[in-house]
C-alpha atoms as a PDB file:
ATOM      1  CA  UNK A   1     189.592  67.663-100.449  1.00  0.00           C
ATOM      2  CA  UNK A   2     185.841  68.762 -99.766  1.00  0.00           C
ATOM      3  CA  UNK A   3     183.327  66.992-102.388  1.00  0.00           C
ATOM      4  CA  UNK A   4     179.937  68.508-103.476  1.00  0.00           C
ATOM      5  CA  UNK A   5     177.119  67.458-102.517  1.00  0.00           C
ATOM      6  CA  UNK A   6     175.164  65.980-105.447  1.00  0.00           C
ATOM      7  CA  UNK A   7     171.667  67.844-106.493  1.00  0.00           C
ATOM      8  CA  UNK A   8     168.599  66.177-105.381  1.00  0.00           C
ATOM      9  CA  UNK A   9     166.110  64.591-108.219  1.00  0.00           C
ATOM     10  CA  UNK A  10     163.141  66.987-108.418  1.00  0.00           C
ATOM     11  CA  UNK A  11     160.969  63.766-108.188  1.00  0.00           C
ATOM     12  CA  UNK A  12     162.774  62.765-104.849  1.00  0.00           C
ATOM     13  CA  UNK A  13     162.517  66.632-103.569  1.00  0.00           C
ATOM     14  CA  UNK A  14     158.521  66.276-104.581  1.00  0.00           C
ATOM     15  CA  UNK A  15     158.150  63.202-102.909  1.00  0.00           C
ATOM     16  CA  UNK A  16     159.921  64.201 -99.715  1.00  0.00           C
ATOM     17  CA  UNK A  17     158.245  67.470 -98.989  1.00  0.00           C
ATOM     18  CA  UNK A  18     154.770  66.403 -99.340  1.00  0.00           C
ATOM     19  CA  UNK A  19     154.505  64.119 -96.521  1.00  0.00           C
ATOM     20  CA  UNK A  20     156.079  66.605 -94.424  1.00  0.00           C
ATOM     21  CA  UNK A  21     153.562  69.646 -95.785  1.00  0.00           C
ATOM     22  CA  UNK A  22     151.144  67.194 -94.115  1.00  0.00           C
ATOM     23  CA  UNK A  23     152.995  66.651 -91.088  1.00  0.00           C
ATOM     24  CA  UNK A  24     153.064  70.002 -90.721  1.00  0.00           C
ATOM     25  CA  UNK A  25     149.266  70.213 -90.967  1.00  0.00           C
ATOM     26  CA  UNK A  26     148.048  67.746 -88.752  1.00  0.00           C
ATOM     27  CA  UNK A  27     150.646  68.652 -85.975  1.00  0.00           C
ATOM     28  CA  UNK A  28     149.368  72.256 -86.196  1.00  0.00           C
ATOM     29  CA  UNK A  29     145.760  71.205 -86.349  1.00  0.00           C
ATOM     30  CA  UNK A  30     146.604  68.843 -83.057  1.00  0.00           C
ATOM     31  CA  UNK A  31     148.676  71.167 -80.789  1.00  0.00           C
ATOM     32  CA  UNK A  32     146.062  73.795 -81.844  1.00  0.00           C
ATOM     33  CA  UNK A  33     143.314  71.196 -80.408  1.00  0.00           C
ATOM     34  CA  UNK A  34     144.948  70.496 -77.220  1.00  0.00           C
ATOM     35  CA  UNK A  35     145.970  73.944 -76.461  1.00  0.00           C
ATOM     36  CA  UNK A  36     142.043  74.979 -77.266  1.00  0.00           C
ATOM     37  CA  UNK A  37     140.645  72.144 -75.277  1.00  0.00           C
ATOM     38  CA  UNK A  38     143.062  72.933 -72.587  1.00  0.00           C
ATOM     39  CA  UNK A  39     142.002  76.391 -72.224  1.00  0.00           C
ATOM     40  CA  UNK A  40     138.619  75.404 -71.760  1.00  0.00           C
ATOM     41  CA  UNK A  41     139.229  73.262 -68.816  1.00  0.00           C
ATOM     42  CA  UNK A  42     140.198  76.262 -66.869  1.00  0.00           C
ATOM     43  CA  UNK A  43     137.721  77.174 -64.171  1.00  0.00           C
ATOM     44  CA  UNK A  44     135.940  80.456 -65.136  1.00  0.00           C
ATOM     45  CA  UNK A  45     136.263  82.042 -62.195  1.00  0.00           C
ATOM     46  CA  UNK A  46     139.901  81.198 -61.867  1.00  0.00           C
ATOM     47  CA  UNK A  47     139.791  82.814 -64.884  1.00  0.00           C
ATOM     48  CA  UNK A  48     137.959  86.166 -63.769  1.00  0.00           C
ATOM     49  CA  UNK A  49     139.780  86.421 -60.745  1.00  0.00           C
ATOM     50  CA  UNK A  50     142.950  85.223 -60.792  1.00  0.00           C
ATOM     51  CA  UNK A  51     144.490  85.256 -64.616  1.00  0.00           C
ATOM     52  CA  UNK A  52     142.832  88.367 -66.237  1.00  0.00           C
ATOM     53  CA  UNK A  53     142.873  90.047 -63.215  1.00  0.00           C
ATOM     54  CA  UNK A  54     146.594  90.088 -62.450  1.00  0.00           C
ATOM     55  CA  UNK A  55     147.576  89.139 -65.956  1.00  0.00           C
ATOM     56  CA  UNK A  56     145.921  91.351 -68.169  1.00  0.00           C
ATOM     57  CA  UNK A  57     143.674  93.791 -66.070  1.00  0.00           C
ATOM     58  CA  UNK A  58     146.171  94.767 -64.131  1.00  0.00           C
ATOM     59  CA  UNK A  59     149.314  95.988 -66.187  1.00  0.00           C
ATOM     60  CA  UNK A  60     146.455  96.999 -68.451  1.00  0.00           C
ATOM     61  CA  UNK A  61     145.345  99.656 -65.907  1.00  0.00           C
ATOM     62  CA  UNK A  62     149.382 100.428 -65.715  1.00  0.00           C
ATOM     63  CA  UNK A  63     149.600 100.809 -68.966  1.00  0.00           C
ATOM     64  CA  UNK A  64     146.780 103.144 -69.444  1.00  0.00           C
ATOM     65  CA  UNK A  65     147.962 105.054 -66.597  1.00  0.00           C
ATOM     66  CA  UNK A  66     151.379 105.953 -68.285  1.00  0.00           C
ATOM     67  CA  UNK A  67     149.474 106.949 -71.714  1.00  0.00           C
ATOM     68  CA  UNK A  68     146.658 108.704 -69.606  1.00  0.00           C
ATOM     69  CA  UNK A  69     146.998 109.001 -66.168  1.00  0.00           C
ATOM     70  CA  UNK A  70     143.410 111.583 -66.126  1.00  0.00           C
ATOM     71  CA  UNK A  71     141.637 108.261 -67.026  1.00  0.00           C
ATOM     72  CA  UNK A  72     141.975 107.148 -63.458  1.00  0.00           C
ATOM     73  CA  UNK A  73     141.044 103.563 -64.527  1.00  0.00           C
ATOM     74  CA  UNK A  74     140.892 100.319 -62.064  1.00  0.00           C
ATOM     75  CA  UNK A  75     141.017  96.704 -61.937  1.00  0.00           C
ATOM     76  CA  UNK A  76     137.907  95.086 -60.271  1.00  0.00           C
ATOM     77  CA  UNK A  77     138.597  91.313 -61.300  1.00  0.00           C
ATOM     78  CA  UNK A  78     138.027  90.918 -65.114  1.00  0.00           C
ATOM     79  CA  UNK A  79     137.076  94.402 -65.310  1.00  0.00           C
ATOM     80  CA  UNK A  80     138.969  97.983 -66.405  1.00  0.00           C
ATOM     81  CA  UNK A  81     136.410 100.676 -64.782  1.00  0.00           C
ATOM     82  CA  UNK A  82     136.874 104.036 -64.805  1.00  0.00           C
ATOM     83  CA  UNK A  83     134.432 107.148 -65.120  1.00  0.00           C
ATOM     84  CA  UNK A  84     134.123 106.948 -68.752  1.00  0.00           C
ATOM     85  CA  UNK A  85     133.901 103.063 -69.193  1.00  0.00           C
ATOM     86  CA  UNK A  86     133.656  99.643 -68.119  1.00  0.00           C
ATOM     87  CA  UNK A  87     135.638  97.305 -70.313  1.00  0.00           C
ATOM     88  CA  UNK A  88     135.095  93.118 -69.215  1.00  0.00           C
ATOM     89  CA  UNK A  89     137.594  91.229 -70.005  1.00  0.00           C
ATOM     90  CA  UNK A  90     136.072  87.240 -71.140  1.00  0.00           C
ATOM     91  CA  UNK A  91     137.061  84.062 -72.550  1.00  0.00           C
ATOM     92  CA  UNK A  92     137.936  84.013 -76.001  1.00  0.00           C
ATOM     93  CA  UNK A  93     138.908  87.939 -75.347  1.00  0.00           C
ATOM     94  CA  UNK A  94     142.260  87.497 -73.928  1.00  0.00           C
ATOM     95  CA  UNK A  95     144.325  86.709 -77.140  1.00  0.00           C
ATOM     96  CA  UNK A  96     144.616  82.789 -75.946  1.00  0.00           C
ATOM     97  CA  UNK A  97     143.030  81.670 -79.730  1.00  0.00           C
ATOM     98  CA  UNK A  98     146.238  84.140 -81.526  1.00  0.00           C
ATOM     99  CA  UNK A  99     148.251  82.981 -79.272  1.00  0.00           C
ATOM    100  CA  UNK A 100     147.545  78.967 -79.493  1.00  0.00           C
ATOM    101  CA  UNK A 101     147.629  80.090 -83.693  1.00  0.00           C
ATOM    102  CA  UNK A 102     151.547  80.688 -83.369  1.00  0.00           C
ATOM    103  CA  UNK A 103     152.878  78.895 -80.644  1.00  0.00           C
ATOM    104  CA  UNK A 104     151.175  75.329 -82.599  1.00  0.00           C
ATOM    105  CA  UNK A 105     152.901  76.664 -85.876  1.00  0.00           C
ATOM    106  CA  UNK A 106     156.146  77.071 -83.995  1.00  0.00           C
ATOM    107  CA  UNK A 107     155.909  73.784 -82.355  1.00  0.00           C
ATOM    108  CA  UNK A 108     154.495  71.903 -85.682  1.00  0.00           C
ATOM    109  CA  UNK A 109     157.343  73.656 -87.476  1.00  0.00           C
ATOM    110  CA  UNK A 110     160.239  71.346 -88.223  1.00  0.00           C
ATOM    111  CA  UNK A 111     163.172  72.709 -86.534  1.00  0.00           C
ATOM    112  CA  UNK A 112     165.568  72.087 -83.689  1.00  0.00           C
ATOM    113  CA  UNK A 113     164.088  71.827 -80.238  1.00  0.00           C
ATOM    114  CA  UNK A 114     166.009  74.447 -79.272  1.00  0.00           C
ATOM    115  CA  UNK A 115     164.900  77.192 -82.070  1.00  0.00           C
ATOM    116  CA  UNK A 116     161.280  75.964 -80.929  1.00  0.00           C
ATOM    117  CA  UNK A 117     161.569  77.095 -77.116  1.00  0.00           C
ATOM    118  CA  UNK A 118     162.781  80.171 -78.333  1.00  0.00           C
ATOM    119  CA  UNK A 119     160.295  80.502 -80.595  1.00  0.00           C
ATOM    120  CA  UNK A 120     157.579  79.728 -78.495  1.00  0.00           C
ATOM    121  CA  UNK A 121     159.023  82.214 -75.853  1.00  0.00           C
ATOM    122  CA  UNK A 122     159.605  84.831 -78.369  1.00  0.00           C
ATOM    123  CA  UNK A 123     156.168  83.940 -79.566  1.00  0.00           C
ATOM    124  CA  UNK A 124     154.447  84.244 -76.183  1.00  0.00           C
ATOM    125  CA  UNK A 125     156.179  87.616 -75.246  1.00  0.00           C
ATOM    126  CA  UNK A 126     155.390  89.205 -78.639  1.00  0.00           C
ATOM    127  CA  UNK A 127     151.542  87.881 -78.131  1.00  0.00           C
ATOM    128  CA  UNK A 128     150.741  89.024 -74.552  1.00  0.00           C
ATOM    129  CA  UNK A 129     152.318  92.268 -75.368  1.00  0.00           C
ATOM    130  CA  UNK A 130     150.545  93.268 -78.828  1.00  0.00           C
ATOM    131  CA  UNK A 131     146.998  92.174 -76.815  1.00  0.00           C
ATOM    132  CA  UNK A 132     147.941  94.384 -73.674  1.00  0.00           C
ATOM    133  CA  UNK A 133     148.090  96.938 -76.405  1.00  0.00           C
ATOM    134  CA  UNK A 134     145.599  95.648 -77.865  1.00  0.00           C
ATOM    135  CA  UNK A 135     143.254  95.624 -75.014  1.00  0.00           C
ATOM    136  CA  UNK A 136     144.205  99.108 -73.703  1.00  0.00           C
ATOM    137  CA  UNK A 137     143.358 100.685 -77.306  1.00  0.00           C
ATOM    138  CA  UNK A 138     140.164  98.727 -77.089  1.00  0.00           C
ATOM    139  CA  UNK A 139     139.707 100.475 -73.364  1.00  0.00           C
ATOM    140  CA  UNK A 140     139.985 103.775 -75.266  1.00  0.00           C
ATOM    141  CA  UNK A 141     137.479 103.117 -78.118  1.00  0.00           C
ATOM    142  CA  UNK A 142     135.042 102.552 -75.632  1.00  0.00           C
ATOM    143  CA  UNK A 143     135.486 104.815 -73.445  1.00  0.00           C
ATOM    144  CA  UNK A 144     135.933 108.035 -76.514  1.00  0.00           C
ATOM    145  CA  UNK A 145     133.775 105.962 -79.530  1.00  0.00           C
ATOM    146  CA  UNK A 146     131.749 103.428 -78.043  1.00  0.00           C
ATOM    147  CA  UNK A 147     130.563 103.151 -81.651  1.00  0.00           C
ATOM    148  CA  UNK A 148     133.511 101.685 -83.076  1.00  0.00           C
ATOM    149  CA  UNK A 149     134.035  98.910 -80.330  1.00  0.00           C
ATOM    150  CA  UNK A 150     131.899  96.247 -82.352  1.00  0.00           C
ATOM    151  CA  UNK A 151     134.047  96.654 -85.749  1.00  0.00           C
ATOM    152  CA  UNK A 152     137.253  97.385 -83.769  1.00  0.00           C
ATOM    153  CA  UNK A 153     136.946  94.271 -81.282  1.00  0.00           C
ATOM    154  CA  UNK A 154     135.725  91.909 -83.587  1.00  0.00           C
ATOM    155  CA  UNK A 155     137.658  92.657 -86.756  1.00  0.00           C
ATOM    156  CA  UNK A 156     140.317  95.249 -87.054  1.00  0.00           C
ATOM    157  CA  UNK A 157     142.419  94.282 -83.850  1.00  0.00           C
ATOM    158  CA  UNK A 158     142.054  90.532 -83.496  1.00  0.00           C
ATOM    159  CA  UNK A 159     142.879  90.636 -87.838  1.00  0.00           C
ATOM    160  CA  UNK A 160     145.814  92.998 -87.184  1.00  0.00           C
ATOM    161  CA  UNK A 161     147.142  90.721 -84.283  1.00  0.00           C
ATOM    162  CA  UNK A 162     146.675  87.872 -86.454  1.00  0.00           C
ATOM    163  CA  UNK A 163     148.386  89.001 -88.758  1.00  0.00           C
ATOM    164  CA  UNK A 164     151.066  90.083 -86.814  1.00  0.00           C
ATOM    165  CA  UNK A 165     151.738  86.780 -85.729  1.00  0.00           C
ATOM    166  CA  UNK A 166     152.235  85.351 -88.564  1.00  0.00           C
ATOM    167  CA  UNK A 167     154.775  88.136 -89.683  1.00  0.00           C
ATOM    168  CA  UNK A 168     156.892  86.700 -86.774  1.00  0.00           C
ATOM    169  CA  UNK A 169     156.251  83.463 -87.532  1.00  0.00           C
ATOM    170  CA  UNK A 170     157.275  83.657 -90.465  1.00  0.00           C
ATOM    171  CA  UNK A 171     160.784  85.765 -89.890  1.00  0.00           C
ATOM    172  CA  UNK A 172     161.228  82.951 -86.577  1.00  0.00           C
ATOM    173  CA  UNK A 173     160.664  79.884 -89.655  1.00  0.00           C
ATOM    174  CA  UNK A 174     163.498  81.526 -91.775  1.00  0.00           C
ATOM    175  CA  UNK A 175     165.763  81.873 -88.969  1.00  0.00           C
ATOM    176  CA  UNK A 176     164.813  78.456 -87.743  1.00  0.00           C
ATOM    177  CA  UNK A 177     165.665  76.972 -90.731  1.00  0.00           C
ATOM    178  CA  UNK A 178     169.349  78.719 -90.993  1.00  0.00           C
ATOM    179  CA  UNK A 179     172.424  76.369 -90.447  1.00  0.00           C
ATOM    180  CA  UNK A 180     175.154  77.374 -88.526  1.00  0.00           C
ATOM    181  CA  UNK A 181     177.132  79.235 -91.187  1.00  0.00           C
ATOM    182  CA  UNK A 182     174.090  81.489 -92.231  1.00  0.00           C
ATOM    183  CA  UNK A 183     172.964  79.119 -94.912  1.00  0.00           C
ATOM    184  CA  UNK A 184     169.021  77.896 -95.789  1.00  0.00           C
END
């Protein structure tokens, strides 16, 4: 004999989601924090010379190699150089502030600790990809419209990442939130 669970009082549903809505809040707003202030205790030249260089500047100059191999571009440190540019690659330009955006959301998020690692993986591979995309396409605007690399730096790509994140974030909180059988 299975029994049905009886419907929740709208009061009681009211008065249980609140608290959480701000649970959520603050534990985004913390992680966020100690992600940011984390970041900034990372020596600036390790920075330059070790992370950029062989995490982004590097497959970077791979990657524009495979769309454009005439480009002949190379990794000096933070730097992509070729003939027709010289792109630096600093702090706060690396995608860490998009990336600490999702991976806190994930992490505030209730769900399983499980579904969080995966999230947070999922999260971090979707991140570093879409700003080694983004960071090659920003190669090419300065190198072909050095014009456009203001507008296209500061607000188109860094908007459309944003916003990209939170597209997966919220397809991973859906799935996150999914019981066994399929149900919400």
């Amino acid at each position: 004999m299975k029994m049905k669970p009886k419907p929740v009082p709208e009061k009681l549903r009211e008065a249980t989601t609140k608290p959480r809505q701000w649970l959520f809040l603050f534990m985004f707003a913390g992680i966020y924090g100690i992600l940011h202030f984390g970041y900034f205790q990372i020596p600036d030249e390790l920075l330059r010379n070790v992370i950029y260089h062989w995490g982004l500047v590097r497959p970077d100059v791979g990657l524009i190699d495979l769309l454009a191999p005439a480009e002949r571009v190379v990794a000096v440190q933070n730097h992509l150089i070729s003939a027709r540019a010289n792109l630096e690659i600093v702090r706060g330009c690396d995608g860490s502030g998009a990336i600490f955006l999702i991976v806190s959301a994930v992490l505030a998020y209730p769900a399983t600790l499980s579904r969080k690692l995966l999230g947070v993986c999922a999260a971090l591979a979707l991140m570093y990809g879409l700003n080694l995309l983004r960071i090659a396409g920003i190669y090419f605007v300065v190198a072909y419209h050095p014009d456009w690399f203001l507008p296209a730096h500061t607000y188109f790509a860094p908007t459309l990442i944003v916003l990209l994140g939170c597209v997966y974030f919220a397809w991973w909180a859906l799935w996150a939130t999914r019981r066994p059988n399929g149900a919400v």
